[in-house]
N, C-alpha and C. Protein backbone atom coordinates (compact mmCIF):
# COMPACT_ATOMS: atom_id res chain seq x y z
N UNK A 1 0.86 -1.18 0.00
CA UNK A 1 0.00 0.00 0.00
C UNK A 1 0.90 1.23 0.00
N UNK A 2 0.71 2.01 -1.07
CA UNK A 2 1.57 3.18 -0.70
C UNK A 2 1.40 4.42 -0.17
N UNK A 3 1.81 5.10 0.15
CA UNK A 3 2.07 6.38 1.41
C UNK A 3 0.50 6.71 1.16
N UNK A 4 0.10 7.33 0.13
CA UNK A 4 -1.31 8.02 -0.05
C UNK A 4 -2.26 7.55 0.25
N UNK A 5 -2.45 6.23 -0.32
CA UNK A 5 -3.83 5.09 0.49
C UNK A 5 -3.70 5.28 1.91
N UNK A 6 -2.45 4.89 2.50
CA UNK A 6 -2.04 4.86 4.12
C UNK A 6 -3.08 6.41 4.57
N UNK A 7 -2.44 7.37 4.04
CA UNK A 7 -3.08 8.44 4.68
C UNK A 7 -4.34 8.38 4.54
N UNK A 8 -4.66 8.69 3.22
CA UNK A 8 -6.24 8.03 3.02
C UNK A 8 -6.84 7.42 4.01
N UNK A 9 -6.44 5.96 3.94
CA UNK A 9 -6.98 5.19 5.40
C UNK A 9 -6.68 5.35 6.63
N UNK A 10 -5.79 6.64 7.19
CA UNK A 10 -6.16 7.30 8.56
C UNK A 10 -7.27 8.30 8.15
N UNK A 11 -7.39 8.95 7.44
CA UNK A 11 -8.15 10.02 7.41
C UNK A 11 -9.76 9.88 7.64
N UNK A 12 -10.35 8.33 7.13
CA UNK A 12 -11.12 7.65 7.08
C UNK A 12 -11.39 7.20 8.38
N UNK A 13 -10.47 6.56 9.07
CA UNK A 13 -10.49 5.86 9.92
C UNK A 13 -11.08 6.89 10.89
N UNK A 14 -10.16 8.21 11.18
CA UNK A 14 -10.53 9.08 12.23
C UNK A 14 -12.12 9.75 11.67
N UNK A 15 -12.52 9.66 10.57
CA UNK A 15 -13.81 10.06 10.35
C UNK A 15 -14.76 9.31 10.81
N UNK A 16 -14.27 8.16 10.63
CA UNK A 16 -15.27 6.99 11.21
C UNK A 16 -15.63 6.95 12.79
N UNK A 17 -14.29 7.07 13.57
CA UNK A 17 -14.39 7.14 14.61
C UNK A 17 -15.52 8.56 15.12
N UNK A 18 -15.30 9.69 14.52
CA UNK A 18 -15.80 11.06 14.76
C UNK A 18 -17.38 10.66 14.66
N UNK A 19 -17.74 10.13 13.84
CA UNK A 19 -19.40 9.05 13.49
C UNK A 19 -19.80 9.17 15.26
N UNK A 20 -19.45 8.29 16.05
CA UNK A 20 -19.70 8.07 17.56
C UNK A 20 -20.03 9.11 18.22
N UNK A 21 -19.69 10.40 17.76
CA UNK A 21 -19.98 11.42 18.69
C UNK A 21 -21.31 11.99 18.24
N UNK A 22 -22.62 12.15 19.67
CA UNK A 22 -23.56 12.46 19.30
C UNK A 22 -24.03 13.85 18.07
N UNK A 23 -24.79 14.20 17.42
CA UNK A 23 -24.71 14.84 16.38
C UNK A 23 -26.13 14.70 16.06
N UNK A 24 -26.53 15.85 15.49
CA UNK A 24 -27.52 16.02 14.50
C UNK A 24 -27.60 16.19 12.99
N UNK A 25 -28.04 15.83 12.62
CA UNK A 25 -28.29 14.94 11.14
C UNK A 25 -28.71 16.65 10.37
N UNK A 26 -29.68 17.39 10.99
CA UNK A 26 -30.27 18.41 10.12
C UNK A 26 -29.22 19.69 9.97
N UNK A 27 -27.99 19.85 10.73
CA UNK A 27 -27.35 21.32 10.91
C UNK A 27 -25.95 21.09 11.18
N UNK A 28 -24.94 21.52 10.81
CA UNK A 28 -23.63 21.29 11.28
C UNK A 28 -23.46 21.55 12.81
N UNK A 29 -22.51 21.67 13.75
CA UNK A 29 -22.52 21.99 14.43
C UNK A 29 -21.50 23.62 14.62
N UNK A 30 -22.65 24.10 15.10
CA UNK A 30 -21.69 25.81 15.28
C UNK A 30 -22.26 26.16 16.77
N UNK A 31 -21.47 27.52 16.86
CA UNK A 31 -21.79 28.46 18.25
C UNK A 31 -20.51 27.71 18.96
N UNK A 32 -20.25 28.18 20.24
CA UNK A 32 -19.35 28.10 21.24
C UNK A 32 -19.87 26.97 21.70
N UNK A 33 -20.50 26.37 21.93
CA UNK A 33 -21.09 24.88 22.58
C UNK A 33 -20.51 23.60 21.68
N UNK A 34 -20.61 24.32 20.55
CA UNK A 34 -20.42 22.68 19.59
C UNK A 34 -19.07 21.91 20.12
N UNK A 35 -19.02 21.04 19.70
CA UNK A 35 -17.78 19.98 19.90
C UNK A 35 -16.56 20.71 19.88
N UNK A 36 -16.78 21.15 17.80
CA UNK A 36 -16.02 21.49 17.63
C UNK A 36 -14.52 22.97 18.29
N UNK A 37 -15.72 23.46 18.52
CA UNK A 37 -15.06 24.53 19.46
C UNK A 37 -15.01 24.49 20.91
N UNK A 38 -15.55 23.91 21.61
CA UNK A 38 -14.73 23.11 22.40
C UNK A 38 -13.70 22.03 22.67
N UNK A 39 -12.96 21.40 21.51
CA UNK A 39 -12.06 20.56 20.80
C UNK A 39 -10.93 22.08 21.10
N UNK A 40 -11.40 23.10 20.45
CA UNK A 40 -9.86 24.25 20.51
C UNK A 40 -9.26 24.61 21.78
N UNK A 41 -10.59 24.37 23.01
CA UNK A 41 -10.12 25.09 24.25
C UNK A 41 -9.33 23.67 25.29
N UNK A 42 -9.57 22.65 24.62
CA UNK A 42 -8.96 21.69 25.77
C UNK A 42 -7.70 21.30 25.54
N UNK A 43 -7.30 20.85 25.94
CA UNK A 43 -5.42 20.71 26.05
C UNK A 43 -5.68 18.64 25.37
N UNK A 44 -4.46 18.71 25.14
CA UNK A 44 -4.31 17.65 24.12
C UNK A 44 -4.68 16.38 24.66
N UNK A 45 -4.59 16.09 26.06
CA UNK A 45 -4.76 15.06 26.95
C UNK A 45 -6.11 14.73 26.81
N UNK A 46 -7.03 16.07 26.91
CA UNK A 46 -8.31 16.32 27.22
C UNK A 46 -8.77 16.23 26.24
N UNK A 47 -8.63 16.16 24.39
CA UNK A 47 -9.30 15.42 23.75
C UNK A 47 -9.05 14.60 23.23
N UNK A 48 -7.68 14.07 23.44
CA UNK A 48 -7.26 12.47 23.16
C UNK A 48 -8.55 11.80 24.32
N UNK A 49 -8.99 12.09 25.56
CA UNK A 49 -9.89 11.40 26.42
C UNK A 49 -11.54 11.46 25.77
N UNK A 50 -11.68 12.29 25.10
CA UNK A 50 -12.81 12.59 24.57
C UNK A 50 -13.07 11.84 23.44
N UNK A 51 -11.88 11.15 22.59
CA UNK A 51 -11.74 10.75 21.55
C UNK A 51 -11.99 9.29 22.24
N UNK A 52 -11.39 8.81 23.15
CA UNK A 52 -11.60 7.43 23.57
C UNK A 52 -12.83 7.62 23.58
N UNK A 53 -13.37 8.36 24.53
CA UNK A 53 -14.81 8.46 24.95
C UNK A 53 -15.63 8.15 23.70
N UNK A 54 -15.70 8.39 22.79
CA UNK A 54 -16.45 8.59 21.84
C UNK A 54 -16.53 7.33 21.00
N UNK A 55 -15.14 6.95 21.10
CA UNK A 55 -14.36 5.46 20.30
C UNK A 55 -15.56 4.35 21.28
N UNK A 56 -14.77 4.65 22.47
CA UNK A 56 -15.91 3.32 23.38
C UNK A 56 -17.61 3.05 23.07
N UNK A 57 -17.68 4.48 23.18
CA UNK A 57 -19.59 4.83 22.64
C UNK A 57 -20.09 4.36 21.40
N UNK A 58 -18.63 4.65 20.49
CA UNK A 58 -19.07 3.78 18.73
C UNK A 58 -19.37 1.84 19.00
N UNK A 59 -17.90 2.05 20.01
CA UNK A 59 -17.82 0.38 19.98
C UNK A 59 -19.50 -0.64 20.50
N UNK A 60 -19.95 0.48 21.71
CA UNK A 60 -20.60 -0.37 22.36
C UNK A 60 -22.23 -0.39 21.55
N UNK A 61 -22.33 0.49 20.07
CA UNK A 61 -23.14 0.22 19.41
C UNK A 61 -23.51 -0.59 18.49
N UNK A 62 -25.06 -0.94 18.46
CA UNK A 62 -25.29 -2.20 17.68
C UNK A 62 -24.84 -1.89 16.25
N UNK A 63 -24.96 -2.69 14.97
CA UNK A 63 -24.57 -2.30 13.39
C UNK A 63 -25.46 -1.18 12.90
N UNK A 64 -26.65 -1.44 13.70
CA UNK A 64 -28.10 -0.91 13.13
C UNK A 64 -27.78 0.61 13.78
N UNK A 65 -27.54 0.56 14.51
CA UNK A 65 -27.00 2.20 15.82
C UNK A 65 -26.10 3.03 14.87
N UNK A 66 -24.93 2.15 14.45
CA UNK A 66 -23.57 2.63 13.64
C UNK A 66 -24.24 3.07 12.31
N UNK A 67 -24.99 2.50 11.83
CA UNK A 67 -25.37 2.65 10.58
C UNK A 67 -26.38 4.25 10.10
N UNK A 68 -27.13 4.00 11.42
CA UNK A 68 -27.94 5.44 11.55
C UNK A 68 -27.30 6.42 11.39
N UNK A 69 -26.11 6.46 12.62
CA UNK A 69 -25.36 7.34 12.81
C UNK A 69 -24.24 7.67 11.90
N UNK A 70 -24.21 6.89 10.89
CA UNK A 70 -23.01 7.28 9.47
C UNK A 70 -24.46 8.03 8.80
N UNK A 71 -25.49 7.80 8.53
CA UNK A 71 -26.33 8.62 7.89
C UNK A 71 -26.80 9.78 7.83
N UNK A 72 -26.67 9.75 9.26
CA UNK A 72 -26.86 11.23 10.14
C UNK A 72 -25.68 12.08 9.39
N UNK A 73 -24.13 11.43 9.85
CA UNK A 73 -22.71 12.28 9.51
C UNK A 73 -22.96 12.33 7.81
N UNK A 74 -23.23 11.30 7.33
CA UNK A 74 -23.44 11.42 5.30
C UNK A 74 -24.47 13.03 4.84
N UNK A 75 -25.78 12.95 5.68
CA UNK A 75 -26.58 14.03 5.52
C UNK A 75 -25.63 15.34 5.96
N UNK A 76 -25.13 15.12 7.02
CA UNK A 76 -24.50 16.59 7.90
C UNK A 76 -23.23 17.47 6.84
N UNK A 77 -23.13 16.16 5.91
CA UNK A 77 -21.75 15.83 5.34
C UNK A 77 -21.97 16.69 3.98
N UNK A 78 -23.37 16.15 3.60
CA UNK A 78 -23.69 16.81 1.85
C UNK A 78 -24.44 18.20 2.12
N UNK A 79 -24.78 18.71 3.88
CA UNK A 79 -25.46 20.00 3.85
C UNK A 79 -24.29 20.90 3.84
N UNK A 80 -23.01 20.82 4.19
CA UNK A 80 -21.81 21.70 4.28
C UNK A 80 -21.70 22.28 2.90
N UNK A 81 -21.45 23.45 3.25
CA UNK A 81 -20.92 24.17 1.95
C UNK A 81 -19.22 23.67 1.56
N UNK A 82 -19.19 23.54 -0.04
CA UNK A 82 -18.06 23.57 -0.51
C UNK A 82 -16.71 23.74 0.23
N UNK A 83 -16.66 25.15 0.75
CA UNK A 83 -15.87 26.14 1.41
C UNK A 83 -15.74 24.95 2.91
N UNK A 84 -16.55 24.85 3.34
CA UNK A 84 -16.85 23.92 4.79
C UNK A 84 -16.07 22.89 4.35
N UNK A 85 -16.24 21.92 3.63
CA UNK A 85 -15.49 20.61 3.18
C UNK A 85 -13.99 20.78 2.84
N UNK A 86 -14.22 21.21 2.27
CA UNK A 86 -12.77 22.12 1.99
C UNK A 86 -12.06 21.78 2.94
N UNK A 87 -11.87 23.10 4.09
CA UNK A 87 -11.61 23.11 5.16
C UNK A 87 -11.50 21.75 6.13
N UNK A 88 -12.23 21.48 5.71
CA UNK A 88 -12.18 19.82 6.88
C UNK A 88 -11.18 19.04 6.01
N UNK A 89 -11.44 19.13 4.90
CA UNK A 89 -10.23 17.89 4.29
C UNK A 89 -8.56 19.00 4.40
N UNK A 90 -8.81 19.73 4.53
CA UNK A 90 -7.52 20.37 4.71
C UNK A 90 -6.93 20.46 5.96
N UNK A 91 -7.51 20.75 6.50
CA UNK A 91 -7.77 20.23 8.05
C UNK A 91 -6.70 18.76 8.50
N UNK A 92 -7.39 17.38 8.12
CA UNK A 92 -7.19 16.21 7.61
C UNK A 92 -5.61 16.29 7.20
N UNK A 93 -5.25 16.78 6.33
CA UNK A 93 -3.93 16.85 5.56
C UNK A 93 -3.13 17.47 6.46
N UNK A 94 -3.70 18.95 6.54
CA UNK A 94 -2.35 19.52 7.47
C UNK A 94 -2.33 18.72 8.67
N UNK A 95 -3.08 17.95 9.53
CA UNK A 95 -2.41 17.10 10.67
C UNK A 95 -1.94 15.62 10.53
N UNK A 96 -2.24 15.59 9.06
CA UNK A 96 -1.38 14.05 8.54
C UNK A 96 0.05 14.83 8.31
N UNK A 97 0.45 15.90 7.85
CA UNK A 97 1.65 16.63 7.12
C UNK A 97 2.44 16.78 8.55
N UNK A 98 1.94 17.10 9.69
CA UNK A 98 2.62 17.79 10.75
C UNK A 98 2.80 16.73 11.56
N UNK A 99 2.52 15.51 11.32
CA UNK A 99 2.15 14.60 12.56
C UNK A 99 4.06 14.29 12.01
N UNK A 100 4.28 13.55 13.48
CA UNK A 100 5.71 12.99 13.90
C UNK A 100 5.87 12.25 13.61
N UNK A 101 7.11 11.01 13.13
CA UNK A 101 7.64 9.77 12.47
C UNK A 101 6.46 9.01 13.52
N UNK A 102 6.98 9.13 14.48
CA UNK A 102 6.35 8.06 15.25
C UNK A 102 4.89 7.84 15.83
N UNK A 103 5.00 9.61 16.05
CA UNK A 103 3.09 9.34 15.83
C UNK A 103 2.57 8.54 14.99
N UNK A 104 2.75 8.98 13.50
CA UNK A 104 2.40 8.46 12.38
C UNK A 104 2.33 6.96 12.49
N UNK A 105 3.91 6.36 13.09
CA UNK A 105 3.90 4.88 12.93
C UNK A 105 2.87 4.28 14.25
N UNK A 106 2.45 5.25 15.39
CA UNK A 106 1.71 4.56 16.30
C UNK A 106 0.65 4.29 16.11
N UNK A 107 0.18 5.29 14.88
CA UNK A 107 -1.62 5.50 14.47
C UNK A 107 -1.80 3.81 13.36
N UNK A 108 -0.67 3.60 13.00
CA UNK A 108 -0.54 2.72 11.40
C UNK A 108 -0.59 1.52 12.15
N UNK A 109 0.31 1.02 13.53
CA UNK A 109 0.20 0.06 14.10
C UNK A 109 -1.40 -0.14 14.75
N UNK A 110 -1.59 1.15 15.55
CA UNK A 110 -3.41 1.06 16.22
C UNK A 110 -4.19 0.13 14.83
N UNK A 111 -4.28 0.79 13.34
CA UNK A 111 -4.86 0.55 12.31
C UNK A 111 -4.67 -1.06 12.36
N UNK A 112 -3.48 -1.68 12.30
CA UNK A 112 -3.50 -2.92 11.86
C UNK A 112 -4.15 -3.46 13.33
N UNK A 113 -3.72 -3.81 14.31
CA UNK A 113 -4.37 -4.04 15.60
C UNK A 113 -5.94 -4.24 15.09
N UNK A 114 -6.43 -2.63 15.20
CA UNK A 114 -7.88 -3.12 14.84
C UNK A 114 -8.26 -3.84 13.67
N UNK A 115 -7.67 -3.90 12.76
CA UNK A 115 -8.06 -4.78 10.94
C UNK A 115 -7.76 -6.29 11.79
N UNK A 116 -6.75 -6.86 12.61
CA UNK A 116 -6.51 -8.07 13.24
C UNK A 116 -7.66 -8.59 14.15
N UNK A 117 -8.04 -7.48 14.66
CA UNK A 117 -9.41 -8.06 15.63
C UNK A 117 -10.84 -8.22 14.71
N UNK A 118 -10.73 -7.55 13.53
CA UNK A 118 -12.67 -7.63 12.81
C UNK A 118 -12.34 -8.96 12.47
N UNK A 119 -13.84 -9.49 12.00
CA UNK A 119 -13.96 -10.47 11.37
C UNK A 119 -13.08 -10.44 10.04
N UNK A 120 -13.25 -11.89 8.79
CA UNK A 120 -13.05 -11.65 7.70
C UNK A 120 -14.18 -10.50 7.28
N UNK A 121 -15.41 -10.81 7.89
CA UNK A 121 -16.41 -9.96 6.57
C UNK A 121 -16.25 -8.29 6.85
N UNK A 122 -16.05 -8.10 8.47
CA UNK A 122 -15.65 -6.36 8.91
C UNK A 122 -14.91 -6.30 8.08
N UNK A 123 -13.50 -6.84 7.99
CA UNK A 123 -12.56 -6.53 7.18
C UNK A 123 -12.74 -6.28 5.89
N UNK A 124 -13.29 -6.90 5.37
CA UNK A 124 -13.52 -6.71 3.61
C UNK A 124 -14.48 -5.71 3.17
N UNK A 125 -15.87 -4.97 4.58
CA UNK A 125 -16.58 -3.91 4.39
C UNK A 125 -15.75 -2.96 4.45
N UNK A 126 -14.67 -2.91 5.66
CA UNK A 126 -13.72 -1.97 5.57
C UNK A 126 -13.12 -1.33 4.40
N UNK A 127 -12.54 -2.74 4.20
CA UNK A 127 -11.80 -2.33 2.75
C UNK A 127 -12.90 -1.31 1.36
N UNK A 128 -13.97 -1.96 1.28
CA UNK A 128 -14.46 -1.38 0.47
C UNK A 128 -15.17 0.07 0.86
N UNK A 129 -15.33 -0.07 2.28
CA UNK A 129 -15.79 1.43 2.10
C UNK A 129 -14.54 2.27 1.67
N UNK A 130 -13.35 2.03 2.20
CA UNK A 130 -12.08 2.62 1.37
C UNK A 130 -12.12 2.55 0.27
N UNK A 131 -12.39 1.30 -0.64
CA UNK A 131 -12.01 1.83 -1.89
C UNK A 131 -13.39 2.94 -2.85
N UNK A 132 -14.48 2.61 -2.08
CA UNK A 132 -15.37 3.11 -2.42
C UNK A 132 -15.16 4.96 -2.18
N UNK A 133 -14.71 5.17 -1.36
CA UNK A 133 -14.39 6.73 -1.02
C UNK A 133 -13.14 6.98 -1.73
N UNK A 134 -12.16 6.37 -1.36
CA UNK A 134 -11.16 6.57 -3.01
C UNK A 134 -11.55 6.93 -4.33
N UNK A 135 -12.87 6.29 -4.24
CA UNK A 135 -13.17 5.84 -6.09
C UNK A 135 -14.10 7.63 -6.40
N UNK A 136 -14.77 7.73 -5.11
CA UNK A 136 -15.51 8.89 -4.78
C UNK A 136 -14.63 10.49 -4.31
N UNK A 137 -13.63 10.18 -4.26
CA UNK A 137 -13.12 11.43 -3.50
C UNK A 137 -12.96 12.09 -4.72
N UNK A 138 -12.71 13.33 -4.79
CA UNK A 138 -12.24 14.41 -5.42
C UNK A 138 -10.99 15.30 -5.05
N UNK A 139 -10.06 14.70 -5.26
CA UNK A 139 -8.43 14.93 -4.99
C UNK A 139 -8.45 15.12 -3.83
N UNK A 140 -8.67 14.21 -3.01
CA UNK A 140 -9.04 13.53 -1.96
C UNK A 140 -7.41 12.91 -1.54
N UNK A 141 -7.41 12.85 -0.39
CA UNK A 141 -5.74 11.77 0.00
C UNK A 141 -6.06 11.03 -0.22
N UNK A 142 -6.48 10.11 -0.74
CA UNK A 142 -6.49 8.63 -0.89
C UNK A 142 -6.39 8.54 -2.13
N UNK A 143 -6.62 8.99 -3.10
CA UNK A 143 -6.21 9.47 -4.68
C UNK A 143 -4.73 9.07 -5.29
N UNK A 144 -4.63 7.97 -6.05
CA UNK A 144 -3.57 7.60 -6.43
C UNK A 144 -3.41 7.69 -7.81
């Protein structure tokens, strides 16, 4: 797999994970309350904990739960303006670009870890929702 898929499939991965956090389907989230801006005011510890938090909350949902809730993020996803998406995939890049040798290699090891624990069939939905968003992106990191 080379460097670009790799990123690709963190970029994915952490989107997937972001799915778990409660959300509404009809409006992005804005104002000083949202996640997101509370994500700027906490110190790094404090949303690496938030990120578990959220990871555990995905885990302990049924397929049917997970599934809603990618629909919800898909709708939230196609109401963003251009300019909005943008930004998030750039977003995406500049902290794949800035991240450390070893960060990088700790996130790639987490990745295989979890691909070792799904089933064969998780594994092969996996895969295809990757290649399916590859096939879909628009100079997208995963773009080879």
């Amino acid at each position: 797999m080379n460097r670009m898929n790799r990123i690709g499939l963190l970029a994915i991965t952490v989107t997937l994970l972001a799915l778990g956090q409660a959300a509404s389907a009809d409006e992005p989230p804005t104002g000083p309350a949202s996640s997101v801006e509370q994500s700027k005011t906490m110190s790094p510890e404090g949303r690496q904990a938030a990120r578990e938090q959220r990871r555990e909350q995905w885990q302990k949902m049924s397929p049917e739960e997970r599934a809603v809730k990618q629909e919800e993020m898909r709708k939230r996803m196609e109401k963003m303006s251009p300019e909005q998406r943008e930004a998030m995939k750039q977003k995406f890049r500049e902290r794949q670009q800035n991240m450390k040798p070893e960060e990088r290699e700790a996130k790639r090891e987490e990745m295989r870890k979890r691909m070792e624990n799904m089933t064969p069939e998780q594994r092969e939905a996996m895969k295809q929702r990757f290649r399916d968003h590859r096939r879909n992106a628009v100079g997208g990191a995963g773009k080879s």
